[in-house]
N, C-alpha and C. Protein backbone atom coordinates (compact mmCIF):
# COMPACT_ATOMS: atom_id res chain seq x y z
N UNK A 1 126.45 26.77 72.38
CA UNK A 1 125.21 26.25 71.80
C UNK A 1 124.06 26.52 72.75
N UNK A 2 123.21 26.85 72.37
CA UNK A 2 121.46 26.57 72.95
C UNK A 2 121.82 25.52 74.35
N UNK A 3 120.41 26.00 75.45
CA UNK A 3 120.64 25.11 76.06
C UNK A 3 119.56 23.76 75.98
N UNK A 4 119.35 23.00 77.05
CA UNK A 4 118.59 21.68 76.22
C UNK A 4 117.36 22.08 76.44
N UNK A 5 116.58 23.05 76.85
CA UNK A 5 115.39 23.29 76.96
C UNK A 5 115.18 24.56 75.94
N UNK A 6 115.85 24.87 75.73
CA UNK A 6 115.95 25.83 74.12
C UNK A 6 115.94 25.03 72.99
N UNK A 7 116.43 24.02 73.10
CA UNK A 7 116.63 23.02 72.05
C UNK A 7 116.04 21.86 71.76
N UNK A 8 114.51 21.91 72.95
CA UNK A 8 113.26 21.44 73.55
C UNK A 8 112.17 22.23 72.67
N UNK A 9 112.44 23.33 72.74
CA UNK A 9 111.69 24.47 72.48
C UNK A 9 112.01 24.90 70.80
N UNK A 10 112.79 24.40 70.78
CA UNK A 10 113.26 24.85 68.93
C UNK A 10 112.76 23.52 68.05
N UNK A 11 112.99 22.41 69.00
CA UNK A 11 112.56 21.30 68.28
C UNK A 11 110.81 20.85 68.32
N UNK A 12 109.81 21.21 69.11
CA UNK A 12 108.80 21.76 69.38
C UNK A 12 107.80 22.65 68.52
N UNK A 13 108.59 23.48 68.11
CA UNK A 13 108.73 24.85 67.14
C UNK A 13 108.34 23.78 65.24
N UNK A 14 109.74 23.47 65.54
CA UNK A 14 109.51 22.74 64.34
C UNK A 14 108.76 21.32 63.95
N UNK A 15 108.53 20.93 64.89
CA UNK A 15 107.23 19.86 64.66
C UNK A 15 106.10 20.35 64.66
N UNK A 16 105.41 21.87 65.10
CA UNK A 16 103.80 22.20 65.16
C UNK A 16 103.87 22.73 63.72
N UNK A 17 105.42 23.73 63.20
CA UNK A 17 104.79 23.77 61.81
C UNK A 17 105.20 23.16 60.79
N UNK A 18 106.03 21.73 60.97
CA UNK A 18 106.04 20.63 59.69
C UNK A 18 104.39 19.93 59.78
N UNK A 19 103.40 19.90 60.35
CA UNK A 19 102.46 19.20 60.76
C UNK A 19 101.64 20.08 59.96
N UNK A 20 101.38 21.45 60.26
CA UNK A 20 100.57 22.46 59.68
C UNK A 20 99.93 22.17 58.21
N UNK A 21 98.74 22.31 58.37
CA UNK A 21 98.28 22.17 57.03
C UNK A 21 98.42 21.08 56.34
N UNK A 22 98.89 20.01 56.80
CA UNK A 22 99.21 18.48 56.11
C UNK A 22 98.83 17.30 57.45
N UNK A 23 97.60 16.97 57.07
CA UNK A 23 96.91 15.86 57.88
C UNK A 23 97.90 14.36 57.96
N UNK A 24 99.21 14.35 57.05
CA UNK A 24 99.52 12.87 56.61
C UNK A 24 100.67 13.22 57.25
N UNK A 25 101.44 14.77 57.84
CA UNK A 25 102.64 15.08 57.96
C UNK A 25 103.32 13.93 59.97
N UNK A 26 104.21 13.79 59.38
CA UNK A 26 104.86 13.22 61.04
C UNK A 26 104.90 14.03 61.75
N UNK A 27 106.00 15.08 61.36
CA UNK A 27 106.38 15.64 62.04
C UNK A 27 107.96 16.15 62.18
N UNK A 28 108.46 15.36 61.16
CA UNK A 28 109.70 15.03 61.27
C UNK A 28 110.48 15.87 59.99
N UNK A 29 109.59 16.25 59.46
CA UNK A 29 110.39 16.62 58.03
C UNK A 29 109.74 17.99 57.25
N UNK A 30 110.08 18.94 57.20
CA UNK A 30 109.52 20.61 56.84
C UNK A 30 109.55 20.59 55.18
N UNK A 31 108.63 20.86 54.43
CA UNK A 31 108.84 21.53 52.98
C UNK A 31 109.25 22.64 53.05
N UNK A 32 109.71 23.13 51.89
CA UNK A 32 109.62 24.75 51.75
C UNK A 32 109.02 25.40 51.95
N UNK A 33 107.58 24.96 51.67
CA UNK A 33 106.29 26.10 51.65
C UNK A 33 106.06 26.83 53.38
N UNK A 34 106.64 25.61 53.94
CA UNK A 34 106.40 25.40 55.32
C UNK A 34 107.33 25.97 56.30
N UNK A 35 108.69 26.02 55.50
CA UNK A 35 109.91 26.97 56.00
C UNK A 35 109.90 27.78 55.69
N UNK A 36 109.39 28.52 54.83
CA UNK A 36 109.00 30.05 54.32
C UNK A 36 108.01 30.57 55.45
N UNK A 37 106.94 29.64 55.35
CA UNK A 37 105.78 30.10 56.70
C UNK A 37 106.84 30.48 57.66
N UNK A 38 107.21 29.96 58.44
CA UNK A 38 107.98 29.37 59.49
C UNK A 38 108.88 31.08 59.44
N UNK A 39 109.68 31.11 59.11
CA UNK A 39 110.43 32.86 59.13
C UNK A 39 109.76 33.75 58.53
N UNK A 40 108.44 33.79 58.15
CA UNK A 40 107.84 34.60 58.01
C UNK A 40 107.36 35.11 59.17
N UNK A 41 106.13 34.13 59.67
CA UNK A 41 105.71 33.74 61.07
C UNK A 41 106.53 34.67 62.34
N UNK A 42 107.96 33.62 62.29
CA UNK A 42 108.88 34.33 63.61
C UNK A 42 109.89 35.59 63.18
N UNK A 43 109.13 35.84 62.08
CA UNK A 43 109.88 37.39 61.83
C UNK A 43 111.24 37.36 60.98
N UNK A 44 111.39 35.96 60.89
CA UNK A 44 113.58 35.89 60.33
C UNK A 44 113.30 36.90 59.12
N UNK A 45 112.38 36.66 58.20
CA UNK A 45 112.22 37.77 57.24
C UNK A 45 111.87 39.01 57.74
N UNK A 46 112.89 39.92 57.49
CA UNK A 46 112.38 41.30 57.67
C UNK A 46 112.10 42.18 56.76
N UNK A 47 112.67 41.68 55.01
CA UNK A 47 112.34 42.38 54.24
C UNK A 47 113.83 43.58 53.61
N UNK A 48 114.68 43.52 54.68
CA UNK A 48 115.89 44.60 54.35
C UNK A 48 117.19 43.23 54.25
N UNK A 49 117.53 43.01 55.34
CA UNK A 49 118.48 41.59 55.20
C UNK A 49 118.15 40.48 54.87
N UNK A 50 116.76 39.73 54.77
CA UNK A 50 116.33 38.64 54.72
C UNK A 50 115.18 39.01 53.86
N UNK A 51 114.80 38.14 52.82
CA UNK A 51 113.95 38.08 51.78
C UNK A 51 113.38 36.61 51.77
N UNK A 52 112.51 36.26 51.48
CA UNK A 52 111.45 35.25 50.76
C UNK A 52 112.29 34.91 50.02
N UNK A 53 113.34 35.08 49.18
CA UNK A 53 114.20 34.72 48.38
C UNK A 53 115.57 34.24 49.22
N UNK A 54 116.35 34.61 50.03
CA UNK A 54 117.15 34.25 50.65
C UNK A 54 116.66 33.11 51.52
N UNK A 55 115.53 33.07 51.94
CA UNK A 55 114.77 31.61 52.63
C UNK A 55 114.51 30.45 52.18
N UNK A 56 114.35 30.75 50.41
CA UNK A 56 114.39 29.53 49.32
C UNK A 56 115.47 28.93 48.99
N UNK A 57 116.48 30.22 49.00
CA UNK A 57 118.63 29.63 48.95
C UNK A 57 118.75 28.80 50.00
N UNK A 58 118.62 29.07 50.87
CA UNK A 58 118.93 28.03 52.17
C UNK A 58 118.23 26.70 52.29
N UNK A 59 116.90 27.18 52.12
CA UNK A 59 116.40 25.75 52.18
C UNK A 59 116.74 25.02 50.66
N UNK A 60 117.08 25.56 49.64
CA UNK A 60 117.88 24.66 48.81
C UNK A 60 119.10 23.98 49.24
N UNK A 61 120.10 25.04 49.84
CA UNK A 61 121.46 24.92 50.25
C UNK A 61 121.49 23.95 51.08
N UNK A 62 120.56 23.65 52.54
CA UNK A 62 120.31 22.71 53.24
C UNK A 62 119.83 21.41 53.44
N UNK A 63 119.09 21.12 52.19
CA UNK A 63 118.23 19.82 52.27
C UNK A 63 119.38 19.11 51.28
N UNK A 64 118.76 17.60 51.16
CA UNK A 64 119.83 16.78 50.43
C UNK A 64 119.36 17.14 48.80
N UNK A 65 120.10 17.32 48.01
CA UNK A 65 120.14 16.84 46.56
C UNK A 65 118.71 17.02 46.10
N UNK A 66 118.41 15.53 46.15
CA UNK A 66 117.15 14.89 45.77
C UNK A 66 116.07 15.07 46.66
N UNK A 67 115.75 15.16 47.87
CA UNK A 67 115.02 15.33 48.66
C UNK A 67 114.05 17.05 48.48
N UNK A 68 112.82 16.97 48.90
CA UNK A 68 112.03 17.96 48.82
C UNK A 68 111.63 18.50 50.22
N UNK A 69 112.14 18.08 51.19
CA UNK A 69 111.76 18.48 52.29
C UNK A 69 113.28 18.28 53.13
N UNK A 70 113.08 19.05 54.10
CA UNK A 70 114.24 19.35 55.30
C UNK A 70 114.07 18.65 56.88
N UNK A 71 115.25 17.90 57.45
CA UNK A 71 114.93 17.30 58.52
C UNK A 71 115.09 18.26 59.66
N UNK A 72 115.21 17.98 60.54
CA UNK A 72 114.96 18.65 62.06
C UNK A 72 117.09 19.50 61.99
N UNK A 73 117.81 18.73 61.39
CA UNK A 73 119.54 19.00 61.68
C UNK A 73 119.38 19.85 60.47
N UNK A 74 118.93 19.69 59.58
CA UNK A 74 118.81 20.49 58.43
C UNK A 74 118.63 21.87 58.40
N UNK A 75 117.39 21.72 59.56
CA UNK A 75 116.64 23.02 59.75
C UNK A 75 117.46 24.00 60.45
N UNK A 76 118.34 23.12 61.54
CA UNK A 76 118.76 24.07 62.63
C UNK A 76 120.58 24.45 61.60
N UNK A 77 121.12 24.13 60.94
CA UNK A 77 121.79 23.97 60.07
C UNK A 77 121.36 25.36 58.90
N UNK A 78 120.25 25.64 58.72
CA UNK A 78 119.35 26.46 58.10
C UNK A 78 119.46 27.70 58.76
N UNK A 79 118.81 27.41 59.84
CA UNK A 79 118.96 28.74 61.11
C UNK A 79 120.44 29.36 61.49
N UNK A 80 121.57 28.08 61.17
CA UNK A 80 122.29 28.58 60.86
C UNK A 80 123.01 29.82 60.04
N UNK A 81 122.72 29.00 59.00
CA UNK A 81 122.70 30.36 57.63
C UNK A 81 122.34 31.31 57.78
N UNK A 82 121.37 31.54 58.66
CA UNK A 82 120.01 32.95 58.06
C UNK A 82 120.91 34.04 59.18
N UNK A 83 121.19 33.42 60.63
CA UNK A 83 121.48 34.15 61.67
C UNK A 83 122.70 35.16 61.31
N UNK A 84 123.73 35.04 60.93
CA UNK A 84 124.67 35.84 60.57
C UNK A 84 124.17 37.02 59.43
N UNK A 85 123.11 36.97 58.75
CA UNK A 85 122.83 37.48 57.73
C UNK A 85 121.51 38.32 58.65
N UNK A 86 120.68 38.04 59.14
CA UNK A 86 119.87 38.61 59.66
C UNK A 86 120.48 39.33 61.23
N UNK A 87 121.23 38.96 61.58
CA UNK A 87 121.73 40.24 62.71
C UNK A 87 123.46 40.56 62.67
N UNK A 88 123.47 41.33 61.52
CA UNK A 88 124.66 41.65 61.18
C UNK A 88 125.54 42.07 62.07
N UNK A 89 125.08 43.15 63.33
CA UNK A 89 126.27 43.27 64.25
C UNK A 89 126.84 42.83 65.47
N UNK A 90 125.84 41.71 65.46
CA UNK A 90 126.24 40.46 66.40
C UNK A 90 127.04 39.45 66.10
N UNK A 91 127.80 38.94 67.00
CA UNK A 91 128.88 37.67 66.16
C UNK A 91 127.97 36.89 65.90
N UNK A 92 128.82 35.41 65.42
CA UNK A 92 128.02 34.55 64.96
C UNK A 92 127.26 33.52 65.70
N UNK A 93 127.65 33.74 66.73
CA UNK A 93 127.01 32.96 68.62
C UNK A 93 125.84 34.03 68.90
N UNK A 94 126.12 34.47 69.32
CA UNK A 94 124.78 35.71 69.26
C UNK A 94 123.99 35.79 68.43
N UNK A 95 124.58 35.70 67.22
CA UNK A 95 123.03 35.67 66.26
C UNK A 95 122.78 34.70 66.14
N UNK A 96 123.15 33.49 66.63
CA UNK A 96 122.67 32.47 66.38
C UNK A 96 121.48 32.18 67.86
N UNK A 97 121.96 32.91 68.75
CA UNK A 97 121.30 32.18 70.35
C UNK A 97 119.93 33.62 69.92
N UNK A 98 120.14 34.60 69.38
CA UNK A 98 118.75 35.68 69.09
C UNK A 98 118.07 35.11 67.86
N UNK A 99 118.27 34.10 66.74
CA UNK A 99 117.46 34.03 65.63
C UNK A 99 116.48 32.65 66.52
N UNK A 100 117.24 31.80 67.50
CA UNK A 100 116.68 30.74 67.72
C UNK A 100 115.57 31.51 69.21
N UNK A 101 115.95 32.50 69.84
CA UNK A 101 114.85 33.27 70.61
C UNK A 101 113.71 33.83 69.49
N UNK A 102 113.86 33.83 68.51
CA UNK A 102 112.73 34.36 67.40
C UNK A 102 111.78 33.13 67.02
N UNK A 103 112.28 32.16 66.97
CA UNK A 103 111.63 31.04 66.62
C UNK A 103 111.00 29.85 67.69
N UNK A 104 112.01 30.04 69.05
CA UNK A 104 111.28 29.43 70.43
C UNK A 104 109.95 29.52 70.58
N UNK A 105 109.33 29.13 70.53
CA UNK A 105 107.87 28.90 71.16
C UNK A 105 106.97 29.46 70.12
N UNK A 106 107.37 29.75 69.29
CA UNK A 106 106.17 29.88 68.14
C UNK A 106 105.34 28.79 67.68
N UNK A 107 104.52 29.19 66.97
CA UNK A 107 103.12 28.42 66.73
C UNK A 107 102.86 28.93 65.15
N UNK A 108 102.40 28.26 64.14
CA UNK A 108 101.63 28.85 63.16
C UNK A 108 100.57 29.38 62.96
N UNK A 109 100.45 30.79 62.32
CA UNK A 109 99.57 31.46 62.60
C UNK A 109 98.64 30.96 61.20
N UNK A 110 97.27 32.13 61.17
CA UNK A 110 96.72 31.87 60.28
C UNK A 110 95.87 33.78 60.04
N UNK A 111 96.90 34.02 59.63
CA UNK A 111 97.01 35.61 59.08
C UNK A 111 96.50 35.30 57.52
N UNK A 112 95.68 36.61 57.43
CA UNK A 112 94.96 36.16 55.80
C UNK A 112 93.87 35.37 55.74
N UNK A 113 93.46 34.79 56.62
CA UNK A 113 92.69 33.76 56.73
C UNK A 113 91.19 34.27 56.57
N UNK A 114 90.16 34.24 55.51
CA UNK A 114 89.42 34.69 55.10
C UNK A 114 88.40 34.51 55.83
N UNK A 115 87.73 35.75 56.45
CA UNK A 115 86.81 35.77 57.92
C UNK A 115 85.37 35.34 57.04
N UNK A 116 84.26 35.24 57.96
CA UNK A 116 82.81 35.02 57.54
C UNK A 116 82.33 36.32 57.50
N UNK A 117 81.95 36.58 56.28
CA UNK A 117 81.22 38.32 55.88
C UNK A 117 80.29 38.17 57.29
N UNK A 118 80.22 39.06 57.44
CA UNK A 118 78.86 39.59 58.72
C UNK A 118 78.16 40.69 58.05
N UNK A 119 77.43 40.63 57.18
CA UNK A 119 76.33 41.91 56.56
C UNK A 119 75.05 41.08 57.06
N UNK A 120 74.06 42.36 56.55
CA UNK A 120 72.65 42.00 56.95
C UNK A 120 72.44 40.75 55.87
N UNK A 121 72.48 41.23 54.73
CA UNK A 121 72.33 40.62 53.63
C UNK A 121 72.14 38.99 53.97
N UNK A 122 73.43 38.81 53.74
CA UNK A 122 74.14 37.49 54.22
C UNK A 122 73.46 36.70 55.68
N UNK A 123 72.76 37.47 56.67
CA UNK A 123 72.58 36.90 58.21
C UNK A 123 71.02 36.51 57.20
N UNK A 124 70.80 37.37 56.40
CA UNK A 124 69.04 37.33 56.16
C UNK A 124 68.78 36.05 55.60
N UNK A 125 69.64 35.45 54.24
CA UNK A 125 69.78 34.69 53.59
C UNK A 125 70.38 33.38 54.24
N UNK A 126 71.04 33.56 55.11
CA UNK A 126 71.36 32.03 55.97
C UNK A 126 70.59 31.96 57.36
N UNK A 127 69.71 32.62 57.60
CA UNK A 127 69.16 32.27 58.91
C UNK A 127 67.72 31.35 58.47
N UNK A 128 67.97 30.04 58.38
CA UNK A 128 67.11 28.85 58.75
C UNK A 128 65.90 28.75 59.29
N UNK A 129 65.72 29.56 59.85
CA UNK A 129 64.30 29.90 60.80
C UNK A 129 63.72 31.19 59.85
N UNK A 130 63.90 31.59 58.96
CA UNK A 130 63.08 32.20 58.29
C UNK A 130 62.61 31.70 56.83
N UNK A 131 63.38 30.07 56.80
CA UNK A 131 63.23 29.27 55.63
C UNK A 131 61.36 29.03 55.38
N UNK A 132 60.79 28.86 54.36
CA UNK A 132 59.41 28.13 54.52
C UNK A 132 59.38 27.07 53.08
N UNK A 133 58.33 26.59 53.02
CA UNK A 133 58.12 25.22 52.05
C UNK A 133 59.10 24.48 52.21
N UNK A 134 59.25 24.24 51.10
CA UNK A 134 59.90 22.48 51.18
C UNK A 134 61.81 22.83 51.70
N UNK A 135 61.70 24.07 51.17
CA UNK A 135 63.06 24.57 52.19
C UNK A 135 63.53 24.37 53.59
N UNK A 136 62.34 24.46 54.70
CA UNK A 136 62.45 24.42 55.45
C UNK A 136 62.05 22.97 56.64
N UNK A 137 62.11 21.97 55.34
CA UNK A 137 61.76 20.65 55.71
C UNK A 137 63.15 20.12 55.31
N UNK A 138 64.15 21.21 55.01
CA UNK A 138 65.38 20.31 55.54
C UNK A 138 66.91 20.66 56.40
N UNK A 139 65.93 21.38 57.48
CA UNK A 139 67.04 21.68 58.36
C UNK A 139 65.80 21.30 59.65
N UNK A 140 66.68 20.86 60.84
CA UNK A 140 65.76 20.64 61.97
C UNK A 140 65.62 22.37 62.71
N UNK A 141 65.36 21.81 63.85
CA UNK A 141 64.83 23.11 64.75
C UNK A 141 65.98 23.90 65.22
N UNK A 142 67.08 23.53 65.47
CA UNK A 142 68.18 24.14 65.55
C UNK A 142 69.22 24.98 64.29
N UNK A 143 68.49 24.53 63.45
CA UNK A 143 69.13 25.26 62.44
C UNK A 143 70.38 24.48 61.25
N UNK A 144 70.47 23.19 61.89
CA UNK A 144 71.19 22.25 61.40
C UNK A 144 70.71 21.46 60.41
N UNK A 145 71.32 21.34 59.21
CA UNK A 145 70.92 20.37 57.74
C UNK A 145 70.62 18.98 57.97
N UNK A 146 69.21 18.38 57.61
CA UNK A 146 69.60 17.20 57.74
C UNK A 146 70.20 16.42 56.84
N UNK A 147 70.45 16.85 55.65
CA UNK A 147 71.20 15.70 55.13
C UNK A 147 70.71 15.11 54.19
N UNK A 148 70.47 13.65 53.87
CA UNK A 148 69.97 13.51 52.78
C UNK A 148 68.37 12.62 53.24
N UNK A 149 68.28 12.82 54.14
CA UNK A 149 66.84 13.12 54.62
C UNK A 149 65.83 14.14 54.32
N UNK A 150 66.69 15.36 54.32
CA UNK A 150 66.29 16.68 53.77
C UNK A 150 65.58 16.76 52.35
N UNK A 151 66.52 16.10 51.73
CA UNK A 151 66.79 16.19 50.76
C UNK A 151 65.36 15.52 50.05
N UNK A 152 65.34 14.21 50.37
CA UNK A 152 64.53 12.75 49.51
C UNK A 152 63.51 12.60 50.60
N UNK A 153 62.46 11.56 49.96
CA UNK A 153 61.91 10.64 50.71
C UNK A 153 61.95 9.50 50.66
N UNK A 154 62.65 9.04 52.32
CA UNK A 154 63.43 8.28 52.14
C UNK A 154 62.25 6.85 52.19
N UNK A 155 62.49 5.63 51.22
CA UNK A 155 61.28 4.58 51.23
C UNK A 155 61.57 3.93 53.18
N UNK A 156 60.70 3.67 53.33
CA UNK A 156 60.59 3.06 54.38
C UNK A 156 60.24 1.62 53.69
N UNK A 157 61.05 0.33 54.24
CA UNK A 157 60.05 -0.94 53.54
C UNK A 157 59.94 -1.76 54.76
N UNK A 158 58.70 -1.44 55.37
CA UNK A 158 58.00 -1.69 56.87
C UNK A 158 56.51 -2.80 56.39
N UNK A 159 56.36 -2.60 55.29
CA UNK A 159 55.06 -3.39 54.27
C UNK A 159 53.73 -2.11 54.69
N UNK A 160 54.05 -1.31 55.17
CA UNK A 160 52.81 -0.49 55.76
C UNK A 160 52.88 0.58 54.69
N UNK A 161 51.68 1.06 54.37
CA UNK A 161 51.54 2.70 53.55
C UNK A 161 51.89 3.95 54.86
N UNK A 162 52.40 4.29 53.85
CA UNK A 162 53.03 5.88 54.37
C UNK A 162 51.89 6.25 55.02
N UNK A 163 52.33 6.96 56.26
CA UNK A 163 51.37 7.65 57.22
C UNK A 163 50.67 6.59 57.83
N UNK A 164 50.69 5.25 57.85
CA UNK A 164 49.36 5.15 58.34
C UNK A 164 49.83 4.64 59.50
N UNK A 165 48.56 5.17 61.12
CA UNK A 165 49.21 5.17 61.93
C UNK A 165 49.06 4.10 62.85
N UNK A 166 48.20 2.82 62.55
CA UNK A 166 48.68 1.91 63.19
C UNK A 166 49.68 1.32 62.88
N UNK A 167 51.08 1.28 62.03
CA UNK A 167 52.23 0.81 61.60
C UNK A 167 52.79 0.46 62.93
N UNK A 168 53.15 -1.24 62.64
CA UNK A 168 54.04 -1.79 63.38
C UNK A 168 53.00 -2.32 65.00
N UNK A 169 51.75 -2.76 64.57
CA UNK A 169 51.16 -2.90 65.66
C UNK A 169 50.51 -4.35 65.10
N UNK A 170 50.91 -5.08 64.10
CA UNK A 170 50.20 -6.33 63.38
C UNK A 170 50.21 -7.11 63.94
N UNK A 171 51.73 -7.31 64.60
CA UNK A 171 51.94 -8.57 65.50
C UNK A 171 51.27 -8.88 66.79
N UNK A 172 51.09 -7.57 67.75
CA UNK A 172 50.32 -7.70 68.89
C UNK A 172 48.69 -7.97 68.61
N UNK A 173 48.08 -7.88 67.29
CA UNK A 173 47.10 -8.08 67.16
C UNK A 173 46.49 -9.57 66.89
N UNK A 174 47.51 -10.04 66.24
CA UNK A 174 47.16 -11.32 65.58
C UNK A 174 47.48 -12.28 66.75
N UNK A 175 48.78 -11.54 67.79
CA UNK A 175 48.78 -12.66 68.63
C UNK A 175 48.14 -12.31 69.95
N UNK A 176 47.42 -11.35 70.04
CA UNK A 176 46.47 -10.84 71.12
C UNK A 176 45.32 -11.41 70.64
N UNK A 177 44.83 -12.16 69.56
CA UNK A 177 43.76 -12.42 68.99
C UNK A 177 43.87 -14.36 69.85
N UNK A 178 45.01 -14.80 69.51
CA UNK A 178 45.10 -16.32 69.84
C UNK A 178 44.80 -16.82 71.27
């Protein structure tokens, strides 16, 4: 078997991507969508021995019954399966100690991940500092939105009319007067 810092490292592995993409996730428990990532990611799919389809058998084959997600024994139980099938001319110790070197220390990536266009076009139309009128009364000087300040005018209820600029000076008067 693995040693305990491989098995540090595998368990590691599988808590950064049960977490992925799910703000509510523990940590403790992988979906499918997420075990598919997961040998995609560390390569177990290669496309000739291992398929997107053979990754869905297992994680069927592995989880309980009723359950929709896979625990941490499940998984490695999983890795089980795949290793004999993905390095065919290795025994079954060997492919098991090389599928879990594929998956050690990985991280989820974010391949596909749809970049910010960079054209002129686009820089012309979002650059803030070339905003004017009432457009440009709602982002500050840095280039940042204000919000719904921007937006409205917001009532002030101070008892004073808008603009006027002795506001908020009543009290020193009346009692500078006594």
């Amino acid at each position: 078997m693995a040693e305990s810092s491989d098995v540090e490292q595998l368990l590691t592995t599988f808590r950064k991507f049960s977490v992925y993409g799910d703000p509510k996730a523990t940590g403790n428990e992988m979906n499918g969508k997420i075990w598919a990532k997961l040998c995609k990611d560390c390569r177990i799919i290669d496309g000739k021995n291992i398929t997107s389809t053979d990754v869905d058998i297992v994680f069927s084959k592995v989880k309980q019954k009723t359950a929709r997600v896979m625990t941490y024994e499940e998984f490695k139980r999983a890795l089980e399966e795949l290793a004999p099938k993905r390095f065919k001319s290795k025994s079954k110790e060997e492919a098991l100690q090389s599928i879990y070197k594929l998956v050690e220390g990985q991280e989820p990536t974010n391949v596909g991940v749809t970049k910010v266009a960079k054209m002129a076009a686009v820089d012309r139309l979002t650059d803030t500092s070339r905003y004017t009128g009432s457009h440009k009364e709602r982002f500050d000087d840095s280039g940042r939105g204000k919000g719904r300040e921007g937006r409205e005018d917001i009532v002030e209820n101070t008892g004073y009319v808008g603009a006027y600029k002795d506001a908020g000076t009543y009290d020193s008067k009346v009692k500078g007067e006594k």
